[in-house]
C-alpha atoms as a PDB file:
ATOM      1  CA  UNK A   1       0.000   0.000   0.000  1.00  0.00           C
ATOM      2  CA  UNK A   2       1.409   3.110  -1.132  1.00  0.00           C
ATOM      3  CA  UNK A   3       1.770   5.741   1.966  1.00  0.00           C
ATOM      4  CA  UNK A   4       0.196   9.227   1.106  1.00  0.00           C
ATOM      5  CA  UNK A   5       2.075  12.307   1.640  1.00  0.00           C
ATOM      6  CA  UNK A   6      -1.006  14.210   2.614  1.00  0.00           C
ATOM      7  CA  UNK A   7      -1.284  11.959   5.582  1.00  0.00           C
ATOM      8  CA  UNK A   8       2.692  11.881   6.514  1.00  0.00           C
ATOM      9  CA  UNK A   9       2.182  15.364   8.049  1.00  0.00           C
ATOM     10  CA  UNK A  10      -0.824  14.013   9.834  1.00  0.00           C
ATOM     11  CA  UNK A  11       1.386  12.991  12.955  1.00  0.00           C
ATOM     12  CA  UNK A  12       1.098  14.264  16.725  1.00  0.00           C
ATOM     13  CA  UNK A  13       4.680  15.539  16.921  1.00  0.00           C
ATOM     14  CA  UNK A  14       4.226  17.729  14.041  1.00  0.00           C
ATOM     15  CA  UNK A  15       1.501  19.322  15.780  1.00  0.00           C
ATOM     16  CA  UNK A  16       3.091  19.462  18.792  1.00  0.00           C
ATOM     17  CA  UNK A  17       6.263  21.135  17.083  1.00  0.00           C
ATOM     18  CA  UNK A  18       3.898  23.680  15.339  1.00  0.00           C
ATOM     19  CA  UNK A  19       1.813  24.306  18.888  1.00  0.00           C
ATOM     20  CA  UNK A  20       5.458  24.917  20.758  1.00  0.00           C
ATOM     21  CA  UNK A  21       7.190  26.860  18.068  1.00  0.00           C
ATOM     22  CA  UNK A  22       4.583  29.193  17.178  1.00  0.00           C
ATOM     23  CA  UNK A  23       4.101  30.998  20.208  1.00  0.00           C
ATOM     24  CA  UNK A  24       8.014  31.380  20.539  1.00  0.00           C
ATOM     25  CA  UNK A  25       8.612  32.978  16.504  1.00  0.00           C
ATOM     26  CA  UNK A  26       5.441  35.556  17.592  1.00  0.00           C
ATOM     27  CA  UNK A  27       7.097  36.691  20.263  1.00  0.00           C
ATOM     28  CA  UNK A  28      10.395  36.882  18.754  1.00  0.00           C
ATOM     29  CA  UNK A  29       8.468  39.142  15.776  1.00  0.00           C
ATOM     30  CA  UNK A  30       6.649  41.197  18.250  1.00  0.00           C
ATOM     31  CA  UNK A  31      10.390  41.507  20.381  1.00  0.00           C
ATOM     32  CA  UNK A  32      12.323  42.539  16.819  1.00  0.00           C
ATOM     33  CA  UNK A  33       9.548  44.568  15.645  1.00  0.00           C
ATOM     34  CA  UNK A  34       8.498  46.472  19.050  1.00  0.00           C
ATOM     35  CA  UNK A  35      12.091  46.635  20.988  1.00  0.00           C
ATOM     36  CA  UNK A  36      14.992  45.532  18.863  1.00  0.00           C
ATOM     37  CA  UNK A  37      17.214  48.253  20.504  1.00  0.00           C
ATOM     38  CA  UNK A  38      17.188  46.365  23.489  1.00  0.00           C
ATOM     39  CA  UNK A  39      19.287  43.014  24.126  1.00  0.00           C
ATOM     40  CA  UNK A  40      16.696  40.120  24.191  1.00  0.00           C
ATOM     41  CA  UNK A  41      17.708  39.838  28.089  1.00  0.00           C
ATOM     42  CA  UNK A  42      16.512  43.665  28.869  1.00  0.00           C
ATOM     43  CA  UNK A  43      13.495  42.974  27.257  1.00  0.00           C
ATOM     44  CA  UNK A  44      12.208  39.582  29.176  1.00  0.00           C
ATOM     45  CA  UNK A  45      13.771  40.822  32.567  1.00  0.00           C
ATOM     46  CA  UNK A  46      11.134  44.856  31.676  1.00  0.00           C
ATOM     47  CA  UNK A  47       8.586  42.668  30.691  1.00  0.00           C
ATOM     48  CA  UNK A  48       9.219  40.153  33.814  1.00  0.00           C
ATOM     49  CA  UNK A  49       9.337  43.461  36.173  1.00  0.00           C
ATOM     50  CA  UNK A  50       6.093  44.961  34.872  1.00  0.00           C
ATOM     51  CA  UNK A  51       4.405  41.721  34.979  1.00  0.00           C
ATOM     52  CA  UNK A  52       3.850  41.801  30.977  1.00  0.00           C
ATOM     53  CA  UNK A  53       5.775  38.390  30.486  1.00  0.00           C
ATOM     54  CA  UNK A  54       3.292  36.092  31.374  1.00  0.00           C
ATOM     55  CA  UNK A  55       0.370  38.330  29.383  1.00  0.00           C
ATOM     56  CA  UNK A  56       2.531  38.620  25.955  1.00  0.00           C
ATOM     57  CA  UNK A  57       3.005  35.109  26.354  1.00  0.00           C
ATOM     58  CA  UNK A  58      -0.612  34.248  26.562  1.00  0.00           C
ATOM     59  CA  UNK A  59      -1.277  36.744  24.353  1.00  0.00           C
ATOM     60  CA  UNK A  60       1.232  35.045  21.482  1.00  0.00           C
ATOM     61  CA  UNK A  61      -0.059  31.342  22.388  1.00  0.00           C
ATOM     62  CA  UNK A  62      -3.781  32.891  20.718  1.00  0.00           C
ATOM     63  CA  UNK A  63      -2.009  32.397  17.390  1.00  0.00           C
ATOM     64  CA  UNK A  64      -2.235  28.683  17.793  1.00  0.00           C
ATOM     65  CA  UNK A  65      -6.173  28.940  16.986  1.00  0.00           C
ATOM     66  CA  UNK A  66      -5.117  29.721  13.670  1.00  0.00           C
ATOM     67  CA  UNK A  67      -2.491  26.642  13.084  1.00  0.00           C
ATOM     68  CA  UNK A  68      -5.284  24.295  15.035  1.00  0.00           C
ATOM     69  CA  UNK A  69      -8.242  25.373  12.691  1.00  0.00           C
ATOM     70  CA  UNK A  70      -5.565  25.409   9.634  1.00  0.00           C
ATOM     71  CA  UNK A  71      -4.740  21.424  10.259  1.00  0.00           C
ATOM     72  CA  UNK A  72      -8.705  20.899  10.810  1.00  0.00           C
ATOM     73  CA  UNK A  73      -9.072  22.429   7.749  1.00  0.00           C
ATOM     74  CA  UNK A  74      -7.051  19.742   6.093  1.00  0.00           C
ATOM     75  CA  UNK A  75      -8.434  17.291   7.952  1.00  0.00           C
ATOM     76  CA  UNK A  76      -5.285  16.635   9.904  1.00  0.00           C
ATOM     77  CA  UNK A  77      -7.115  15.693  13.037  1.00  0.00           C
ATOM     78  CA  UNK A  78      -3.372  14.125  14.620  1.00  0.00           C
ATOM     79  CA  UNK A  79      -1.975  16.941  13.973  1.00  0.00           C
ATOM     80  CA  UNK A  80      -3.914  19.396  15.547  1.00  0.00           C
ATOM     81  CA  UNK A  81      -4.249  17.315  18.302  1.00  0.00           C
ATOM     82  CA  UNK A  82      -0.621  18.170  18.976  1.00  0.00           C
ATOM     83  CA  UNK A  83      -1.532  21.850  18.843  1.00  0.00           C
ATOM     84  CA  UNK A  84      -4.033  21.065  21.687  1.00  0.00           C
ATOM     85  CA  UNK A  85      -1.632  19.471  23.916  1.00  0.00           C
ATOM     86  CA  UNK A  86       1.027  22.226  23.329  1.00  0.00           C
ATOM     87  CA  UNK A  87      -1.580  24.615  23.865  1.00  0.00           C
ATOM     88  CA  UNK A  88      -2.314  23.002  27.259  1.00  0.00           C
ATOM     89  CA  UNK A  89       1.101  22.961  28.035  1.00  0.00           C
ATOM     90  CA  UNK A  90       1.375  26.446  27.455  1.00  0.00           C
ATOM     91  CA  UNK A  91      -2.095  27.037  29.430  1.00  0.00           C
ATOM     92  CA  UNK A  92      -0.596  25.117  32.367  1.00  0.00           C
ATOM     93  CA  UNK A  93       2.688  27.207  32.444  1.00  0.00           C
ATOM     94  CA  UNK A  94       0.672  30.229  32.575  1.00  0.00           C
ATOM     95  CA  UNK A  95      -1.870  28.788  35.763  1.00  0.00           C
ATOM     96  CA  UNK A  96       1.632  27.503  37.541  1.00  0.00           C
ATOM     97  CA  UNK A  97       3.752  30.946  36.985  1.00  0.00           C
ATOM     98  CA  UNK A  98       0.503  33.085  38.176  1.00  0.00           C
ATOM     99  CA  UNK A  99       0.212  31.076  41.348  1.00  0.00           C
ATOM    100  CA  UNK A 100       3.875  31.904  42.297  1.00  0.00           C
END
């Protein structure tokens, strides 16, 4: 049986690699875009300080809607199942870093 290469990017891990690095290139953008006179250090320990971290953060884990309704889309159900469980991960982060 011949294996279809519409269904070889149907896997977990690639959703899981899509839900984890996502988040991180958006806030890299919005950190080269917004601040990129500051060293990358400055910026995390202002936005630590002011309490912004954990808000941008949230705020750049929204743009995995997009890549879980893109792999629905293409009816890569596996796939954005990995974006769901990345997207957890990232929601548990945020519940664990606001209780400390």
């Amino acid at each position: 049986m011949r294996r279809n290469k519409r269904n070889s990017l149907d896997k977990t891990e690639i959703g899981l690699l899509a839900g984890f690095a996502v988040p991180v290139l958006i806030f890299f953008a919005v950190y080269y875009f917004g601040e990129s006179n500051v060293s990358l250090a400055n910026y995390v320990k202002s936005l630590w300080h002011i309490q912004a971290l954990i808000k941008l953060g949230s705020l750049c884990v929204f743009a995995n809607l997009a890549v879980f309704m893109g792999f629905l889309q293409l009816k890569y159900e596996k796939a954005a199942r990995g974006v769901l469980g990345a997207t957890i991960v990232y929601a548990l982060v945020v519940l664990i870093s606001k209780a400390f």
